[in-house]
C-alpha atoms as a PDB file:
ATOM      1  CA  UNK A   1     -11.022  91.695  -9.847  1.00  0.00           C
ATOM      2  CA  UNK A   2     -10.112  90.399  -6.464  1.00  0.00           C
ATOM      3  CA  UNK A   3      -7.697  93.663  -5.626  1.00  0.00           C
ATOM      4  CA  UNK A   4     -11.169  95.732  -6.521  1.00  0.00           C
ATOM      5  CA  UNK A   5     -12.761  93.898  -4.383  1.00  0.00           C
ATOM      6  CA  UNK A   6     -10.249  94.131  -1.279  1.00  0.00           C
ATOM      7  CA  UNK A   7     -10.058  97.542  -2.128  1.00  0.00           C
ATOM      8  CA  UNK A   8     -14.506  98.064  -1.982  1.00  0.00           C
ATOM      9  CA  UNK A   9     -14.144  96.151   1.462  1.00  0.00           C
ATOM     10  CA  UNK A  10     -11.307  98.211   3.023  1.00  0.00           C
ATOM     11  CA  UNK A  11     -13.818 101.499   1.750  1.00  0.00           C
ATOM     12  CA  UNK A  12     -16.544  99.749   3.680  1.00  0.00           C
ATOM     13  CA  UNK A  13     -14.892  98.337   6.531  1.00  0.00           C
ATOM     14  CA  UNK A  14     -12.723 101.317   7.431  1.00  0.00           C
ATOM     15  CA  UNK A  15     -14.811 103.527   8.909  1.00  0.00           C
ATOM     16  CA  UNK A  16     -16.432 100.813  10.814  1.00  0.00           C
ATOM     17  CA  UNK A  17     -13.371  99.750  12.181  1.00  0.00           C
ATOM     18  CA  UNK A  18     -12.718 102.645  13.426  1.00  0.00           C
ATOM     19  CA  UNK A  19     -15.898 103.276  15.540  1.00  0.00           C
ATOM     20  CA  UNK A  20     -14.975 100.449  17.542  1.00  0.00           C
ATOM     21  CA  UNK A  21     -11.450 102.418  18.235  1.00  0.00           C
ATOM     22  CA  UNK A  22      -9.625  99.805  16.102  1.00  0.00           C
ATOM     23  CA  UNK A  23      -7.464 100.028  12.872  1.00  0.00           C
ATOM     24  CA  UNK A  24      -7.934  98.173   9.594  1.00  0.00           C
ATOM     25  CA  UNK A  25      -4.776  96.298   9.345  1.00  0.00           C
ATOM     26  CA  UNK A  26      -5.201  94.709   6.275  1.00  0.00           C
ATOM     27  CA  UNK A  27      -8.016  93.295   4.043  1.00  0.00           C
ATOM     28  CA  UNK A  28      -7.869  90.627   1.622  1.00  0.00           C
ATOM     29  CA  UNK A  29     -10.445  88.597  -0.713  1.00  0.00           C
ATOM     30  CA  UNK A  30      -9.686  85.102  -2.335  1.00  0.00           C
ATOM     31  CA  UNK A  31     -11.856  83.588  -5.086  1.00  0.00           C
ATOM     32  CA  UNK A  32     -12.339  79.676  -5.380  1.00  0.00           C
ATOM     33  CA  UNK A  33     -14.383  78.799  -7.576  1.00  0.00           C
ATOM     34  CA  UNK A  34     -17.489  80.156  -6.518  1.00  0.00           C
ATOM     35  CA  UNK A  35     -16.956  81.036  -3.118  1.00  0.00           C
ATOM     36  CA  UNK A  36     -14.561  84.286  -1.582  1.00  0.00           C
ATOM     37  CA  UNK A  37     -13.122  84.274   1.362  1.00  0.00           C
ATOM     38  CA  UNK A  38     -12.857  87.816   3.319  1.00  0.00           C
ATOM     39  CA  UNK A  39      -9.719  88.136   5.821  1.00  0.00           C
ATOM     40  CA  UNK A  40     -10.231  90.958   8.017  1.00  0.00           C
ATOM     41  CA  UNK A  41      -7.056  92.112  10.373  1.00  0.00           C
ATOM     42  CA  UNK A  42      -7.266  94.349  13.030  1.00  0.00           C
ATOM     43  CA  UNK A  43      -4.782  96.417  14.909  1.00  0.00           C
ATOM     44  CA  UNK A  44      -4.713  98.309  17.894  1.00  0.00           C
ATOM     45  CA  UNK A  45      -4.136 102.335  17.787  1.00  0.00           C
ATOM     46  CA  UNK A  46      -0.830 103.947  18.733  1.00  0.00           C
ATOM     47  CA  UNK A  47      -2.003 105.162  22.034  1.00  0.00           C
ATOM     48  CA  UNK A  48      -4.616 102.312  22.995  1.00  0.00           C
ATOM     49  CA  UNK A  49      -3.242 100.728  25.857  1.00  0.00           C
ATOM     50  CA  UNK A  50      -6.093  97.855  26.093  1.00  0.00           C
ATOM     51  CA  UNK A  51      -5.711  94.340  24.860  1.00  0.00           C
ATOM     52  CA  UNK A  52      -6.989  93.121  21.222  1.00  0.00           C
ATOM     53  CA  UNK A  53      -8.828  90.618  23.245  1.00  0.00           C
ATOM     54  CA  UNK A  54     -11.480  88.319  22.079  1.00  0.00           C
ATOM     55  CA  UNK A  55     -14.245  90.329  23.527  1.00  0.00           C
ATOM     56  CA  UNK A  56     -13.113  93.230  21.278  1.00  0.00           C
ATOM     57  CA  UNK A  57     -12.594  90.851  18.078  1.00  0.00           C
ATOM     58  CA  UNK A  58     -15.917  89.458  18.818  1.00  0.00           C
ATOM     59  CA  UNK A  59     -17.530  92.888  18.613  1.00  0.00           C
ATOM     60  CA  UNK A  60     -15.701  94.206  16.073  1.00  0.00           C
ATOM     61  CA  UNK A  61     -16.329  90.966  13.826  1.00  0.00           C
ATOM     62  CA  UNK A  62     -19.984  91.790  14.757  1.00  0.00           C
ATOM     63  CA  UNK A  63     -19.877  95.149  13.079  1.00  0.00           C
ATOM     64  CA  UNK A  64     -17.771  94.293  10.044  1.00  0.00           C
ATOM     65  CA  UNK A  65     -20.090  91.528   9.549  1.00  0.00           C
ATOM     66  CA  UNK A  66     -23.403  93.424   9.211  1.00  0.00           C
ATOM     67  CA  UNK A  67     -21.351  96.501   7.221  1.00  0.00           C
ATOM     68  CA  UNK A  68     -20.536  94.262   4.626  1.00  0.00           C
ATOM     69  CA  UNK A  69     -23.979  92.711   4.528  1.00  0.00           C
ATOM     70  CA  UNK A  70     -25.462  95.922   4.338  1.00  0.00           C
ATOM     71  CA  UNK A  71     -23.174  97.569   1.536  1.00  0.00           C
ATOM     72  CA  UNK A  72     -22.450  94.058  -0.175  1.00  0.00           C
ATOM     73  CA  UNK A  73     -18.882  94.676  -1.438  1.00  0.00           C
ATOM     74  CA  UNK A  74     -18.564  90.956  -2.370  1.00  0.00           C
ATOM     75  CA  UNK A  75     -20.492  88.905  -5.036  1.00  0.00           C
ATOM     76  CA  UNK A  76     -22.142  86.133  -3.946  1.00  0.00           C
ATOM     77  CA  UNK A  77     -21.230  83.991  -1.236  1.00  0.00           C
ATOM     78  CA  UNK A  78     -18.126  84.336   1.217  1.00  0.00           C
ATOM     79  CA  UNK A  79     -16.764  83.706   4.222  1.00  0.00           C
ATOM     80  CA  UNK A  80     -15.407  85.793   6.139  1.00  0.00           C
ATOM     81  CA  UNK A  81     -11.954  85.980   8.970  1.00  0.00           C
ATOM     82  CA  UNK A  82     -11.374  88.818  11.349  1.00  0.00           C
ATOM     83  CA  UNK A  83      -8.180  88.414  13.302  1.00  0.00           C
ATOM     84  CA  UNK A  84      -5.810  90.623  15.013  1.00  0.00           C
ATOM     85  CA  UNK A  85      -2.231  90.634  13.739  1.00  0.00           C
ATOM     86  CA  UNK A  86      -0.627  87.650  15.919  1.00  0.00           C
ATOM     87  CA  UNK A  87       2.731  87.679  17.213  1.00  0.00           C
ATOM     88  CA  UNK A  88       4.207  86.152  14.344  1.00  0.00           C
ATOM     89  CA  UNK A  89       3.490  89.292  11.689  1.00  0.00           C
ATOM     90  CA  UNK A  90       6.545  91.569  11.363  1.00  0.00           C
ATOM     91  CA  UNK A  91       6.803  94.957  13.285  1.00  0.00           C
ATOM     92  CA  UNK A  92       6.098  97.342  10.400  1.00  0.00           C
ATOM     93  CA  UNK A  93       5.097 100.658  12.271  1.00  0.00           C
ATOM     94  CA  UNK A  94       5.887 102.349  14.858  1.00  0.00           C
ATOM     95  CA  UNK A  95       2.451 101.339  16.163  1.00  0.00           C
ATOM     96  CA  UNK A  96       3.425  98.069  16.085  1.00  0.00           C
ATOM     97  CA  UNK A  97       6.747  98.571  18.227  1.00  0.00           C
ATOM     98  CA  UNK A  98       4.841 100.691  20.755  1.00  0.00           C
ATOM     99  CA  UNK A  99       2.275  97.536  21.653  1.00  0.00           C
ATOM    100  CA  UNK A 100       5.448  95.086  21.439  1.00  0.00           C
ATOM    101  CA  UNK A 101       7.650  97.011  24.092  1.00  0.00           C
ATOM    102  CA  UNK A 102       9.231  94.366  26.693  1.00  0.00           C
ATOM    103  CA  UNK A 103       9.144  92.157  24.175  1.00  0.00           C
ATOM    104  CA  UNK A 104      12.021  89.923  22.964  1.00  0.00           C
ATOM    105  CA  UNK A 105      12.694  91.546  19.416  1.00  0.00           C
ATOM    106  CA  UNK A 106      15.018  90.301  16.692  1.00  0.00           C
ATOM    107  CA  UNK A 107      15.490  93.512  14.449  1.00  0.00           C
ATOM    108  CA  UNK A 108      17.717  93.939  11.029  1.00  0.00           C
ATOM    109  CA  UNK A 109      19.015  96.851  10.694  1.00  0.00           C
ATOM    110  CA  UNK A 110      19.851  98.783   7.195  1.00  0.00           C
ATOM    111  CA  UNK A 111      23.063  98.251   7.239  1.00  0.00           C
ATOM    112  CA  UNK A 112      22.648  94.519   7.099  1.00  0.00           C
ATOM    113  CA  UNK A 113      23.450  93.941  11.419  1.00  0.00           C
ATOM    114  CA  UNK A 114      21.154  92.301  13.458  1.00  0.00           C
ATOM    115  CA  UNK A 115      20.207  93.208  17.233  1.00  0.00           C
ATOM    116  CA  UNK A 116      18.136  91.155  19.029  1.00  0.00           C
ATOM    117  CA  UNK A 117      17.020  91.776  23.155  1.00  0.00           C
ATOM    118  CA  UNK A 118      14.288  93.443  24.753  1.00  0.00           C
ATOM    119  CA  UNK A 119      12.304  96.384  23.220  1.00  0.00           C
ATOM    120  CA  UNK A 120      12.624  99.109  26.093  1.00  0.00           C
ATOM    121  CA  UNK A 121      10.626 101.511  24.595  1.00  0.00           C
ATOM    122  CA  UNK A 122       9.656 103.608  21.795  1.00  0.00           C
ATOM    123  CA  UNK A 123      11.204 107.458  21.530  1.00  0.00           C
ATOM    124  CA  UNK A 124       7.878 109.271  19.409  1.00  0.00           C
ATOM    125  CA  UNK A 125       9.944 112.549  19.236  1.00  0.00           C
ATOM    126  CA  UNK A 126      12.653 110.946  17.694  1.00  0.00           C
ATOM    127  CA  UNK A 127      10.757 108.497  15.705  1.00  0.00           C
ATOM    128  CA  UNK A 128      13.224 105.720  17.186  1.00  0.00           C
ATOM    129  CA  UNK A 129      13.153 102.382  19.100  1.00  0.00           C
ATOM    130  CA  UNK A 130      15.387 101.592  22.050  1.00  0.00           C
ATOM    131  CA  UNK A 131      16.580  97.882  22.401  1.00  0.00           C
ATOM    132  CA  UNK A 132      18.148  96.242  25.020  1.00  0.00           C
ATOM    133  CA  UNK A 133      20.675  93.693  23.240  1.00  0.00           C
ATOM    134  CA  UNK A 134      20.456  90.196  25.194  1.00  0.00           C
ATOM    135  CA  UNK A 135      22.874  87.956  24.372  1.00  0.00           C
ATOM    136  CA  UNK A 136      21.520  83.798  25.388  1.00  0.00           C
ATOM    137  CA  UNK A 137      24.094  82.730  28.221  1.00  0.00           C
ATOM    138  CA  UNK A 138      26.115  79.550  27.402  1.00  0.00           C
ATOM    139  CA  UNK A 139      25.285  75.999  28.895  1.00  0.00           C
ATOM    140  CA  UNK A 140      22.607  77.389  32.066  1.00  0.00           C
ATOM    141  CA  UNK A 141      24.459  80.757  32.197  1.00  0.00           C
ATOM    142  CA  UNK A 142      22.726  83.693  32.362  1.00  0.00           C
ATOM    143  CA  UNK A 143      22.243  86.044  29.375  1.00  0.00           C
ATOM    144  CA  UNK A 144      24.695  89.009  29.155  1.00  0.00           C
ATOM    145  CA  UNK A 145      22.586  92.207  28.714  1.00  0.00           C
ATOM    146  CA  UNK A 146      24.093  95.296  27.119  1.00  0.00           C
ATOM    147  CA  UNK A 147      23.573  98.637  27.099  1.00  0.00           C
ATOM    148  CA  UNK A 148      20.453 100.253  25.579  1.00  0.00           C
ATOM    149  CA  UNK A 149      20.982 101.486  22.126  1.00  0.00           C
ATOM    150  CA  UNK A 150      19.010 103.839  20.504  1.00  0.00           C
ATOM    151  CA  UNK A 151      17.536 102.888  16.296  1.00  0.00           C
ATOM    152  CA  UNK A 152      15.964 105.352  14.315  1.00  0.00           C
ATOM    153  CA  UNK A 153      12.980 103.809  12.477  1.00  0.00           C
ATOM    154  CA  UNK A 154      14.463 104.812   9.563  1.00  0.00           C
ATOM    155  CA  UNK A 155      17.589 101.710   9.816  1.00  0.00           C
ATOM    156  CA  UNK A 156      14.812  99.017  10.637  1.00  0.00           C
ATOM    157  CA  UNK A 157      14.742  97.222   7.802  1.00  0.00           C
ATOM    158  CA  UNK A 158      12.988  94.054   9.453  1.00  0.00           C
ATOM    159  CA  UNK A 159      11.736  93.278  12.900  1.00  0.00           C
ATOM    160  CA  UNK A 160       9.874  90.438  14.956  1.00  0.00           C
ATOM    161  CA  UNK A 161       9.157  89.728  18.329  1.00  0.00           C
ATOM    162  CA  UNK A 162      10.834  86.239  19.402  1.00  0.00           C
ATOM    163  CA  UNK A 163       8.595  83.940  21.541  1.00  0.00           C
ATOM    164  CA  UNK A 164      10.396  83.861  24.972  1.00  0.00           C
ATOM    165  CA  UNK A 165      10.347  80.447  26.787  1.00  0.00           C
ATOM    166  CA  UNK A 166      13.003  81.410  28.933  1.00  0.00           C
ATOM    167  CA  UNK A 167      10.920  80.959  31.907  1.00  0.00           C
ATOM    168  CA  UNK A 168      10.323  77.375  30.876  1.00  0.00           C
ATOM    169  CA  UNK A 169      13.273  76.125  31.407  1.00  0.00           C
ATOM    170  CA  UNK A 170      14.785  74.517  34.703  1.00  0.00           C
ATOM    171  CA  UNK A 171      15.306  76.751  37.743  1.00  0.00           C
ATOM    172  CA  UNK A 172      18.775  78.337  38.524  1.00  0.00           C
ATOM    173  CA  UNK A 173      20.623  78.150  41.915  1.00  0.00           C
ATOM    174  CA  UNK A 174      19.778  81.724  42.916  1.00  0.00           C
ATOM    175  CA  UNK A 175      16.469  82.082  41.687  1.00  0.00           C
ATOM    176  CA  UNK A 176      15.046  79.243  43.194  1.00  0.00           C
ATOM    177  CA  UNK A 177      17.377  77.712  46.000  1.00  0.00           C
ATOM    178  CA  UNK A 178      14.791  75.644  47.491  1.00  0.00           C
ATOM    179  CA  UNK A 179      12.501  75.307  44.757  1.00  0.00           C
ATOM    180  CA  UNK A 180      13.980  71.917  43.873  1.00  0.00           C
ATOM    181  CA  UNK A 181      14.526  70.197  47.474  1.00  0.00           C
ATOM    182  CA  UNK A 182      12.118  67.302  47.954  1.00  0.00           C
ATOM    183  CA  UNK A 183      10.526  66.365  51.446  1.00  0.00           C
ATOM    184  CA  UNK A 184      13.658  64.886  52.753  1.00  0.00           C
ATOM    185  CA  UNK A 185      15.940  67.762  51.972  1.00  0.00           C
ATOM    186  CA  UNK A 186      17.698  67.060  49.463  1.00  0.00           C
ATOM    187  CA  UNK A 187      18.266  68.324  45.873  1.00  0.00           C
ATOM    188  CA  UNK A 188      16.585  67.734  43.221  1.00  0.00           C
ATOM    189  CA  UNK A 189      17.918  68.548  39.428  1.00  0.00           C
ATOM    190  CA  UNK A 190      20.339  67.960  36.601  1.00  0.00           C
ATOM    191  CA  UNK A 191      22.987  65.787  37.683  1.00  0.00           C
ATOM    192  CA  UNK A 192      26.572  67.731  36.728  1.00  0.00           C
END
């Protein structure tokens, strides 16, 4: 009952969705008790280079909203989400690679390996992701980057992008020199 009813709301929703230049992600219904709940996620297209930004959300959840109250896919009373897919959702399609690129990226490979750097970019012709492997540096040192390497879609057999708080951390000696020295000149920092 509830998959017919997911499946009624994606028919609704989908060409909705797409007149505000979005994709339907995903659509699900739960039933408790007498109540449904409606989770609506949206996605960007391949090629739109914008931002899934609130503005759009709150547009978009504007439209789906009266759609559904006009066609009424859903008995009786719901409530209903619209999100965009977060950064915690794996990287499915290639879509979803193309909006993630410079990205920190952990991705599992078919053969059971896992690479994990900076998405460079995505190569459409050969339906293939190029990663730059970053390996973390060692007590403060800085990362050792490798060379690019080249995965066909095809080997990805799992991918995320990694929440980078590399910046957060404290400043190194080249980078910021005389970022740490106080009014009287001297150094401020870790003690070695």
């Amino acid at each position: 009952m509830v998959a017919v009813a997911a499946q009624r709301v994606r028919e609704v929703l989908e060409p909705v969705v797409h007149a505000q230049g979005l994709l339907l992600e995903d659509v699900v219904v739960h039933r408790r008790g007498g109540r449904s709940t409606v989770e609506v996620v949206l996605d960007l297209t391949e090629d739109d280079e914008r931002d899934l930004d609130l503005d759009r959300v709150a547009a978009a959840t504007q439209a789906v909203s009266d759609a559904l109250d006009d066609a009424d896919p859903v008995q009786g009373e719901y409530d209903l989400e619209v999100s965009s897919r977060g950064v915690s959702r794996p990287l499915t399609e290639r879509r979803h690679f193309v909006h993630a690129v410079g990205r920190s990226v952990t991705v599992r490979l078919a053969d059971g390996t896992t690479l994990s750097g900076r998405l460079d970019g995505v190569d459409r012709e050969a339906d293939a992701i190029v990663v730059v492997p970053v390996t973390p540096g060692l007590k403060g040192r800085r990362p050792k980057v490798g060379d690019p390497r080249t995965v066909p879609l095809g080997d990805v057999r799992d991918a995320r992008v990694e929440v980078d708080l590399s910046g957060l951390g404290p400043v190194d000696d080249e980078a910021g020199a005389d970022a740490g020295d106080d009014e009287a000149g001297h150094r401020a920092g870790r003690e070695s």
